[in-house]
C-alpha atoms as a PDB file:
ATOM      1  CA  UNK A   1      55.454  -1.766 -14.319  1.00  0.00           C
ATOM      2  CA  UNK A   2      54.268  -0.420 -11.117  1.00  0.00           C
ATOM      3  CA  UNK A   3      55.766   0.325  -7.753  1.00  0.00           C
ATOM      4  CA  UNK A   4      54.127  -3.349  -6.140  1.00  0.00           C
ATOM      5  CA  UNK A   5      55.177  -5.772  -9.097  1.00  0.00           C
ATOM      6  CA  UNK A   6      59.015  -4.067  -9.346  1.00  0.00           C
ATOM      7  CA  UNK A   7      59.582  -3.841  -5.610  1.00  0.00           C
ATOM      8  CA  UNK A   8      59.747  -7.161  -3.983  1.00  0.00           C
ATOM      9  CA  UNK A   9      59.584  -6.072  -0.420  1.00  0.00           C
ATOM     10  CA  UNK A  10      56.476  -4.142  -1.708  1.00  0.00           C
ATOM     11  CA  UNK A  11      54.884  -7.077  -3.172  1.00  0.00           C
ATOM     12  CA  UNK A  12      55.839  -8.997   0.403  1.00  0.00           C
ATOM     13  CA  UNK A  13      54.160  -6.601   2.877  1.00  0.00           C
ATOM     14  CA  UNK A  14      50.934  -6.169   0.015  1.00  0.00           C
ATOM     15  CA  UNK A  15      50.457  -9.922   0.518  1.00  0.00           C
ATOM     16  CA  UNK A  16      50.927 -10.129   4.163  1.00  0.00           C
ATOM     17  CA  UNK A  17      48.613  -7.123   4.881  1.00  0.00           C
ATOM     18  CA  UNK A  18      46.051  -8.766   1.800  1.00  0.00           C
ATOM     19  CA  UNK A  19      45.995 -12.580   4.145  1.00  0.00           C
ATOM     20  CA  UNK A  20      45.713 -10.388   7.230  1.00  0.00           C
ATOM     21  CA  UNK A  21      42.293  -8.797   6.150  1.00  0.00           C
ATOM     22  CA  UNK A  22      40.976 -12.277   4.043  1.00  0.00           C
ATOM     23  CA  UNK A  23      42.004 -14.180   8.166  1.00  0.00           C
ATOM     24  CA  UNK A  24      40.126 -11.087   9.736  1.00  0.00           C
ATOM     25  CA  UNK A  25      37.171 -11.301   7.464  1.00  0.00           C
ATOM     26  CA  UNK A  26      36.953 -14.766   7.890  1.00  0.00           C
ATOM     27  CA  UNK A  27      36.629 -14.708  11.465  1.00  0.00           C
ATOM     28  CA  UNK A  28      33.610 -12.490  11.390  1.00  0.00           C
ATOM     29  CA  UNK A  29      32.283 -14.086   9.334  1.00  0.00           C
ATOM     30  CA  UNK A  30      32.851 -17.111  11.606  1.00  0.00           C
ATOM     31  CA  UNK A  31      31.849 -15.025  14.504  1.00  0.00           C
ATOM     32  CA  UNK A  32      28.643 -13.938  13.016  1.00  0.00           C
ATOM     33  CA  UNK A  33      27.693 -17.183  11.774  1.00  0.00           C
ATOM     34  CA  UNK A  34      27.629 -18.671  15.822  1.00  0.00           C
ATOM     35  CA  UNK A  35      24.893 -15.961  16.381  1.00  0.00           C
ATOM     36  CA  UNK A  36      21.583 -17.706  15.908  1.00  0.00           C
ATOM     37  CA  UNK A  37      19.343 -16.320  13.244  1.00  0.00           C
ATOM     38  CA  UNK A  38      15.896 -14.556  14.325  1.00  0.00           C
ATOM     39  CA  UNK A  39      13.225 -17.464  13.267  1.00  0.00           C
ATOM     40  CA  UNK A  40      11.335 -16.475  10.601  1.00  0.00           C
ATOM     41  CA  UNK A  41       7.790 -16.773  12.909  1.00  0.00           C
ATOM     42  CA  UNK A  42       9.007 -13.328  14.761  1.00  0.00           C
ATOM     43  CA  UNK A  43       9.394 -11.671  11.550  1.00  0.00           C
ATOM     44  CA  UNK A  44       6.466 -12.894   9.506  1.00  0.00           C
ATOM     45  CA  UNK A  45       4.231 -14.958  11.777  1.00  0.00           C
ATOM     46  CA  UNK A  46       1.257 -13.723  13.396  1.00  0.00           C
ATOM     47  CA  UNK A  47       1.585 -11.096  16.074  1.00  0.00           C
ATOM     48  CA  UNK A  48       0.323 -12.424  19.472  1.00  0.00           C
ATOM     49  CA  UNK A  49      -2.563  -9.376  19.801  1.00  0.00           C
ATOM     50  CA  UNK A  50      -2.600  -6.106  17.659  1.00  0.00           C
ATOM     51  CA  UNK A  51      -4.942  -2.998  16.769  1.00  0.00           C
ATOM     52  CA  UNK A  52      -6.905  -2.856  20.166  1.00  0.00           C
ATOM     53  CA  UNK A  53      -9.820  -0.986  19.254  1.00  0.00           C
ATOM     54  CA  UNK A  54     -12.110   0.534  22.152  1.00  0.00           C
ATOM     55  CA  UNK A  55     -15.781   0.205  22.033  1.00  0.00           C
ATOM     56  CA  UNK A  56     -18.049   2.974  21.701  1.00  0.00           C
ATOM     57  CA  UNK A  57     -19.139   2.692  25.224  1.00  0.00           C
ATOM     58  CA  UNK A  58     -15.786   1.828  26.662  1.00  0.00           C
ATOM     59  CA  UNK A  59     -16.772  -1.761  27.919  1.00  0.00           C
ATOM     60  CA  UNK A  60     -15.443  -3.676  25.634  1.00  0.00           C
ATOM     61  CA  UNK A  61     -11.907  -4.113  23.867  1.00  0.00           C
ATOM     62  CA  UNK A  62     -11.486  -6.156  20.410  1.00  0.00           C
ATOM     63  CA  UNK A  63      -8.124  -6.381  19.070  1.00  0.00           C
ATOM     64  CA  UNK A  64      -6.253  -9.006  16.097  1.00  0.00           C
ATOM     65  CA  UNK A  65      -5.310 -12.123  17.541  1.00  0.00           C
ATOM     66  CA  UNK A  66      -4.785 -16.034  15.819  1.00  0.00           C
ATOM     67  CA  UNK A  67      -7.076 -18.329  16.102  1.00  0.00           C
ATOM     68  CA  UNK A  68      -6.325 -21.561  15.055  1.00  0.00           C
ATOM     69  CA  UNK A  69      -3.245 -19.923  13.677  1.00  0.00           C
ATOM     70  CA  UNK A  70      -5.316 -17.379  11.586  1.00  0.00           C
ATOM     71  CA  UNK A  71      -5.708 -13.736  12.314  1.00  0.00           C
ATOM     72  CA  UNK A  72      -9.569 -13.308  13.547  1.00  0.00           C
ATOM     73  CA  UNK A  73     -11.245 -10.348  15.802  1.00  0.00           C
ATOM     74  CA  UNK A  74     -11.462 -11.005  19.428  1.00  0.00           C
ATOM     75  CA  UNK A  75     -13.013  -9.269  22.068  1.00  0.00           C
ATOM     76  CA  UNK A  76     -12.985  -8.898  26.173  1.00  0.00           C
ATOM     77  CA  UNK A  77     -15.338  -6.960  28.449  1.00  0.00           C
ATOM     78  CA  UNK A  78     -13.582  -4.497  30.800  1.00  0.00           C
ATOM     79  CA  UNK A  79     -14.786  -4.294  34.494  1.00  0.00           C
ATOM     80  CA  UNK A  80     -15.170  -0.427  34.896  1.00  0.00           C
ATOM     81  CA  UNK A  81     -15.867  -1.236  38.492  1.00  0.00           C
ATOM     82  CA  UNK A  82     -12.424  -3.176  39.126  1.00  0.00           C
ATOM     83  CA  UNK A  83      -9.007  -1.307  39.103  1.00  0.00           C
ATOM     84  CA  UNK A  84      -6.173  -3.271  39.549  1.00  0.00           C
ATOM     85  CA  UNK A  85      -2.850  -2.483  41.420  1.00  0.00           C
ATOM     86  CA  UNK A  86      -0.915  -1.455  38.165  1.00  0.00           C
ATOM     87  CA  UNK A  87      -4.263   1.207  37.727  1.00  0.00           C
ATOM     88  CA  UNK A  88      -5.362  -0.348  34.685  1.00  0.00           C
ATOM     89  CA  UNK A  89      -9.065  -1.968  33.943  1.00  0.00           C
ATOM     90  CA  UNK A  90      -9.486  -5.709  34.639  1.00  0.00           C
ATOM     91  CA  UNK A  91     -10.212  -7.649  31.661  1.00  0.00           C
ATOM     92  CA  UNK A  92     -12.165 -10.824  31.510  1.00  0.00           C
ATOM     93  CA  UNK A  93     -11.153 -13.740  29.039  1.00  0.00           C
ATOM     94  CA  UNK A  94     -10.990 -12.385  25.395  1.00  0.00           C
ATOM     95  CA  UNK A  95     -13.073 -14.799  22.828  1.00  0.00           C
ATOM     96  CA  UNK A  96     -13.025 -15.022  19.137  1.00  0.00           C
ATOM     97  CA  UNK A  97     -15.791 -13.323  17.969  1.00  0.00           C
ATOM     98  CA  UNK A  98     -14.879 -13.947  14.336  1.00  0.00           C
ATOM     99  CA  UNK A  99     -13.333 -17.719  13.262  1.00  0.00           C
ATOM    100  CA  UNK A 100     -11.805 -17.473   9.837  1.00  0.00           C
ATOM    101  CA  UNK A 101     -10.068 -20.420   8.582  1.00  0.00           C
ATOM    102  CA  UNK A 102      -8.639 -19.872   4.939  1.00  0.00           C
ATOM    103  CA  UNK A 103      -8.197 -16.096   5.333  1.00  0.00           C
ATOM    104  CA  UNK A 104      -6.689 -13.301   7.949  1.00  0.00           C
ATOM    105  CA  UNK A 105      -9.029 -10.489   9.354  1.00  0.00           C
ATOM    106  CA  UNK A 106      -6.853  -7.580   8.690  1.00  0.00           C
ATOM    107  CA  UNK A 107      -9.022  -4.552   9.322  1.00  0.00           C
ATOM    108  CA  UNK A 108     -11.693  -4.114  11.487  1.00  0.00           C
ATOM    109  CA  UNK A 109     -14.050  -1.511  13.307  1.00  0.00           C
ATOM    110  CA  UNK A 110     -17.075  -1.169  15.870  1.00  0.00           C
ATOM    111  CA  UNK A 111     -20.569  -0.500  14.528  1.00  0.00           C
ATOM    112  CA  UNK A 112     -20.991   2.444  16.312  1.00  0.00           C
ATOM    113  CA  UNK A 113     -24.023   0.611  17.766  1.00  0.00           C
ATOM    114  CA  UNK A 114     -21.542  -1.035  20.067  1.00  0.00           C
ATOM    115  CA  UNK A 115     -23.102  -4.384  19.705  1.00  0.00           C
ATOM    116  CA  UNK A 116     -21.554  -5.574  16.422  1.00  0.00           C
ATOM    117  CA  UNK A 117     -18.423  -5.627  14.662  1.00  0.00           C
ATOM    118  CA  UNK A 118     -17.431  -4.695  11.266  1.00  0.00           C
ATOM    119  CA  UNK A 119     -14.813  -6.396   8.971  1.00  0.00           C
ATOM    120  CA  UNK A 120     -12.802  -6.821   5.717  1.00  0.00           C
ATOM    121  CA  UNK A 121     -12.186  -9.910   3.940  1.00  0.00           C
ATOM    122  CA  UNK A 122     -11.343 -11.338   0.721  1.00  0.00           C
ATOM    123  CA  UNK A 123     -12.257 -14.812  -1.108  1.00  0.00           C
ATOM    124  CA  UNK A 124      -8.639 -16.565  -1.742  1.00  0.00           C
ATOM    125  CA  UNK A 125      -6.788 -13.831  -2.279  1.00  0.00           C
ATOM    126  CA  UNK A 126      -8.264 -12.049  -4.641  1.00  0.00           C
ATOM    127  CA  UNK A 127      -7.953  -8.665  -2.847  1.00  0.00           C
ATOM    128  CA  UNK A 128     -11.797  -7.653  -3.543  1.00  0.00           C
ATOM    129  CA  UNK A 129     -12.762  -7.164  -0.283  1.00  0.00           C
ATOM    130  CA  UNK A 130     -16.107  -7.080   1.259  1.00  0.00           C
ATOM    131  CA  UNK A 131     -17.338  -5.823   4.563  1.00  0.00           C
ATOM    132  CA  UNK A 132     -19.228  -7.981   6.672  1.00  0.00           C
ATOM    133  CA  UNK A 133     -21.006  -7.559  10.502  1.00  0.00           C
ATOM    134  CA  UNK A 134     -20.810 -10.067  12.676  1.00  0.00           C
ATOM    135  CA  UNK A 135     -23.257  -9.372  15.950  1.00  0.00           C
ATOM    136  CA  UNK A 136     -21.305 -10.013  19.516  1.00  0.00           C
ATOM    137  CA  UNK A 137     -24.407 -11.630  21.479  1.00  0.00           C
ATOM    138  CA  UNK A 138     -25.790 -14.168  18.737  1.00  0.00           C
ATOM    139  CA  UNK A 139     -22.477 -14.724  16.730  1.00  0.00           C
ATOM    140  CA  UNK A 140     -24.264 -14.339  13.868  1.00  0.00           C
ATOM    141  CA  UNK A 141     -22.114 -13.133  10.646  1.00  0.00           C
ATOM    142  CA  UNK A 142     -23.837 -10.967   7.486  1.00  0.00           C
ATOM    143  CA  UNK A 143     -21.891 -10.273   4.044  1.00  0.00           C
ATOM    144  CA  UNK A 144     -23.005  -6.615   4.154  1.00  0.00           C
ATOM    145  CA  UNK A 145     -22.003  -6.194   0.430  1.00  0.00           C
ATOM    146  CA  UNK A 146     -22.455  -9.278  -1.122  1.00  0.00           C
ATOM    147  CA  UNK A 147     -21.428 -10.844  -4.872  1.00  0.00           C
ATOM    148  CA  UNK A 148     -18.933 -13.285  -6.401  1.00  0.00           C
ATOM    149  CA  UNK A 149     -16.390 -10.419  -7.265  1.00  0.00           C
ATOM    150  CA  UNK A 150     -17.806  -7.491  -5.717  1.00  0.00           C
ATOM    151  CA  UNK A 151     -15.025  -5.127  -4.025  1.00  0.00           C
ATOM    152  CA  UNK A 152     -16.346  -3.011  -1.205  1.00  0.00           C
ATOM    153  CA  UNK A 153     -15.068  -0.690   1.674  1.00  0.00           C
ATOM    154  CA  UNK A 154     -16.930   1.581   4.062  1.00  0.00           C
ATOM    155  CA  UNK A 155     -16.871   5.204   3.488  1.00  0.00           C
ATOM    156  CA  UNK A 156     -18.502   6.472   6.462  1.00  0.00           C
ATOM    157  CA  UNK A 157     -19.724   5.448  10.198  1.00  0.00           C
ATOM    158  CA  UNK A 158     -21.701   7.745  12.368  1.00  0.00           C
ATOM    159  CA  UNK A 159     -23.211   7.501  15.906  1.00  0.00           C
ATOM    160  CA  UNK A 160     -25.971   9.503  14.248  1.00  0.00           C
ATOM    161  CA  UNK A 161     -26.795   6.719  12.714  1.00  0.00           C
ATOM    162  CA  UNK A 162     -25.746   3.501  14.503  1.00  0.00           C
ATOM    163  CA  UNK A 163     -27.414   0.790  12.559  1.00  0.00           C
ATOM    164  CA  UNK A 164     -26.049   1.736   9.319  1.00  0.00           C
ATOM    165  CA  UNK A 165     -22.998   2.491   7.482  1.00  0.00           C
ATOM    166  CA  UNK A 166     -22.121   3.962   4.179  1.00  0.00           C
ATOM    167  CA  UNK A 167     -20.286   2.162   1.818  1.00  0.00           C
ATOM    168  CA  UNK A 168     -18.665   1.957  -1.859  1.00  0.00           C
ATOM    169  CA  UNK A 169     -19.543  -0.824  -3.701  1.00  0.00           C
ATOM    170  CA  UNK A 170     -18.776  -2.229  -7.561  1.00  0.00           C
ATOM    171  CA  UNK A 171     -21.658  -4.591  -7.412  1.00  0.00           C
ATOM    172  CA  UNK A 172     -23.131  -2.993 -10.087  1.00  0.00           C
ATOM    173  CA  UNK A 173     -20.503  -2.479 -12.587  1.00  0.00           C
ATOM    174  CA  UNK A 174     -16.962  -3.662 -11.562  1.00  0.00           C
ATOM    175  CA  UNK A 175     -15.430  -0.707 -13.114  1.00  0.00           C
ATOM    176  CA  UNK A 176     -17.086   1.782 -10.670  1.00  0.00           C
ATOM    177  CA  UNK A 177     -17.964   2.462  -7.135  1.00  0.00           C
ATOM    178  CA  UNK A 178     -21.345   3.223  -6.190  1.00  0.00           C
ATOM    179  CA  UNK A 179     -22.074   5.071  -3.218  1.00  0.00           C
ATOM    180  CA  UNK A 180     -24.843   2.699  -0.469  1.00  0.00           C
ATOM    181  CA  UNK A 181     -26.826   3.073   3.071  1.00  0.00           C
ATOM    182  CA  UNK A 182     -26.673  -0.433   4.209  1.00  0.00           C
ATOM    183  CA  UNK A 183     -27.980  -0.953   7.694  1.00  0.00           C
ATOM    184  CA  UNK A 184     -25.818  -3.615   9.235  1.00  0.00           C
ATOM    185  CA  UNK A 185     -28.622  -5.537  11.232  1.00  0.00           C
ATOM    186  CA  UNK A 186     -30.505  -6.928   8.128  1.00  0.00           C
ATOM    187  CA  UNK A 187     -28.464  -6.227   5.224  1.00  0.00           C
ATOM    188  CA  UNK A 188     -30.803  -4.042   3.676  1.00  0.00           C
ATOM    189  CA  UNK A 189     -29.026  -1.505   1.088  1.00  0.00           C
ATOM    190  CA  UNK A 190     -29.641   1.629  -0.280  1.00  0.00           C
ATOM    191  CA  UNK A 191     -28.031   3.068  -3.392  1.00  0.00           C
ATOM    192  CA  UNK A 192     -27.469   7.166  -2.411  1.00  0.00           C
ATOM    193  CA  UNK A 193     -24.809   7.649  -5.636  1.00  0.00           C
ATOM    194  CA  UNK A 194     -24.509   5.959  -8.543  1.00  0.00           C
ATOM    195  CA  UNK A 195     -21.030   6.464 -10.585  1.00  0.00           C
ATOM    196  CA  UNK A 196     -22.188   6.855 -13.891  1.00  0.00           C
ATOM    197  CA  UNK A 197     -18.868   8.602 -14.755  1.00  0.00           C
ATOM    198  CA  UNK A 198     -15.742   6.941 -13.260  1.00  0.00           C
ATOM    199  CA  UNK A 199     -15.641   9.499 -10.234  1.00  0.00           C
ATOM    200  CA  UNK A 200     -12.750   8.061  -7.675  1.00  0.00           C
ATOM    201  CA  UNK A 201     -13.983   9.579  -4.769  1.00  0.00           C
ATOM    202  CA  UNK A 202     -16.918  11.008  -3.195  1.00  0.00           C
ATOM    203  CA  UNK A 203     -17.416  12.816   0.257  1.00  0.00           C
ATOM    204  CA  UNK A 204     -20.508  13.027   2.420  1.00  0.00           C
ATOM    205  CA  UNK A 205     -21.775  15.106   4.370  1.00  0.00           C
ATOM    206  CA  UNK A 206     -23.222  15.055   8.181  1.00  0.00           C
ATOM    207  CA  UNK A 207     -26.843  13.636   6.864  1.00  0.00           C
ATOM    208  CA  UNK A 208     -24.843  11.574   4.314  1.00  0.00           C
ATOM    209  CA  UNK A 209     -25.768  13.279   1.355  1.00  0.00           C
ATOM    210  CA  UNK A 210     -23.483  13.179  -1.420  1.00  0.00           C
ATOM    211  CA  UNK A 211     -22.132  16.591  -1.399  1.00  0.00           C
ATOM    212  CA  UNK A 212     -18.789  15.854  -3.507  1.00  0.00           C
ATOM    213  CA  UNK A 213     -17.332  13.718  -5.973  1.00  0.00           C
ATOM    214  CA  UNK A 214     -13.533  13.702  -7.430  1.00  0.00           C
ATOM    215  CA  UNK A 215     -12.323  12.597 -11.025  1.00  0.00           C
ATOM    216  CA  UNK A 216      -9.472  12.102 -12.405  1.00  0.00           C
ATOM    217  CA  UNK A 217      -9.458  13.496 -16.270  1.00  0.00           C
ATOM    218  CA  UNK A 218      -7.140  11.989 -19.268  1.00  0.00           C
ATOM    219  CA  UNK A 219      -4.545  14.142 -18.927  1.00  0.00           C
ATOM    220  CA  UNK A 220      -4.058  12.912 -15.100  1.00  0.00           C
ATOM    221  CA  UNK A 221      -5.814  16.236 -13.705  1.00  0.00           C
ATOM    222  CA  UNK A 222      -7.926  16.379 -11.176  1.00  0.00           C
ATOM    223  CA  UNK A 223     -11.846  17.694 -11.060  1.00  0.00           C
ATOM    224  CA  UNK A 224     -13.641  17.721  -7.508  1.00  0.00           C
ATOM    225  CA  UNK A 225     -17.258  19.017  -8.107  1.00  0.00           C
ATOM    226  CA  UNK A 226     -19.496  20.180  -5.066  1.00  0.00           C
ATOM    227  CA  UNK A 227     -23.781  20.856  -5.062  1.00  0.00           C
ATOM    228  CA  UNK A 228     -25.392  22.777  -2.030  1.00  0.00           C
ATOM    229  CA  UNK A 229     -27.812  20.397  -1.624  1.00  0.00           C
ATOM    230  CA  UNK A 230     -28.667  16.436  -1.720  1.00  0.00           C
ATOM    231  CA  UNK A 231     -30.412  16.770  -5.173  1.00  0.00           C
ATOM    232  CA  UNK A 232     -28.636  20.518  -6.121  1.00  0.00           C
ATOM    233  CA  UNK A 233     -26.896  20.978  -9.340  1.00  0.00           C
ATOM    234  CA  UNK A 234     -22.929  20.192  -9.169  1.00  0.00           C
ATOM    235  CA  UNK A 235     -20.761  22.484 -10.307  1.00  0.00           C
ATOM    236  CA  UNK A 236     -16.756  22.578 -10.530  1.00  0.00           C
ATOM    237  CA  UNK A 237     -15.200  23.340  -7.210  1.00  0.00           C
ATOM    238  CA  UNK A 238     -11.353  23.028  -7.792  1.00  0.00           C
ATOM    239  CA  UNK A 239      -9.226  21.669 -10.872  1.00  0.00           C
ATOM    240  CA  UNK A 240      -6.064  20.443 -10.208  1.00  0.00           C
ATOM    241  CA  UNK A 241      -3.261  20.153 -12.944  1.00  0.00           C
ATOM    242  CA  UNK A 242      -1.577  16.691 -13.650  1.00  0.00           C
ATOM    243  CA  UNK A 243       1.761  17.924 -11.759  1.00  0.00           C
ATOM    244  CA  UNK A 244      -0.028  18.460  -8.349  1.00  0.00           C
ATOM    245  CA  UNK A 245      -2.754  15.928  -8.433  1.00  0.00           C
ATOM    246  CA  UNK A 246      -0.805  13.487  -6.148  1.00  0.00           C
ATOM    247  CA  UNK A 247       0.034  16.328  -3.477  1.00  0.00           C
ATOM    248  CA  UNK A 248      -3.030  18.288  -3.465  1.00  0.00           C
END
């Protein structure tokens, strides 16, 4: 029998100092309980305006913000001419320039023509995303990479080229990305690398040439091929084993 059961002072002062902590925890717990909770909306709802993007000009700001209680792109015109106290730009009113109803915007971009903007967006939640324009003066929205299930993302944007963007597209099979030119005014798309072979990335370069392409091999290596030229022979560039593919 141990020193608390055989000792019946002990087994006094064990129960005394035992209620003491189950009163003190109890009125924390009381305590804490007064506190009102954060509501849910701060945590989860809709931020009021987020990722302010610049336009290529600096004229312009669009940035995330609800519309009819859905995230859509917005965008105000900045008065370069008008400084105010503080020493920032004066705005004018922000409007909607995008007005999705089922879905949030979530990513966005300028065409680096400055007169359109560039978006994301799924059907229903099926995470295949497609990119779509949508021109500032007429309002007038394009599905740059169009198809019932076709997933699509750009790859590349260049003031070289500010009517067109590259982007990687499974429209043709849904089990690889093809490489396109698609100019964002009129839709019209050009395929500059088709993925015959599974690649999982490829790289252009400054004339958006196809200059690189990464695969992963059955082992979970890594093989990133380059070619000198548009239409150049590839060759192996760099292998990576399966133990540094994720770092390297």
């Amino acid at each position: 029998m141990n020193q608390v059961q055989s000792n019946p002072l002990s087994r006094t002062l064990f129960v005394a100092a035992a209620l003491a902590a189950t009163s003190a925890s109890t009125a924390t717990s009381l305590a804490a309980s007064d506190k009102p909770l954060i509501p849910r909306a701060v945590i989860f709802g809709n931020p009021e305006r987020a990722s302010p993007s610049l336009s290529p000009d600096g004229t312009q700001v669009a940035f995330l913000a609800p519309y009819e209680g859905v995230l859509n792109v917005w965008v105000t015109p900045l008065d370069v001419s008008t400084v105010g106290p503080d020493g920032l730009l004066a705005a004018a009113q922000p409007r909607p320039v995008t007005k999705s109803t089922d879905r949030p915007i979530g990513r966005f971009s300028w065409a680096q023509n400055g007169e359109q903007i560039l978006y994301l967006k799924d059907r229903g939640g099926n995470e295949n995303y497609q990119v779509f324009a949508v021109d500032l003066a007429t309002g007038e929205e394009r599905n740059l990479t169009p198809g019932e299930n076709t997933l699509a993302q750009i790859l590349d944007t260049d003031k070289k080229f500010p009517d067109e963007i590259l982007v990687m597209s499974n429209a043709r099979d849904p089990r690889m990305l093809d490489a396109h030119r698609v100019n964002t005014r009129t839709g019209e798309s050009t395929m500059i690398f088709e993925n015959t072979a599974g690649w999982i990335g490829v790289v252009p370069d400054p004339e958006w040439n196809i200059r690189a392409r990464v695969k992963m091999e059955p082992d979970g290596s890594t093989t990133t091929e380059l070619r000198d030229s548009a239409d150049g022979p590839w060759y192996t560039f760099l292998k990576v084993p399966f133990e540094d593919a994720q770092t390297t």
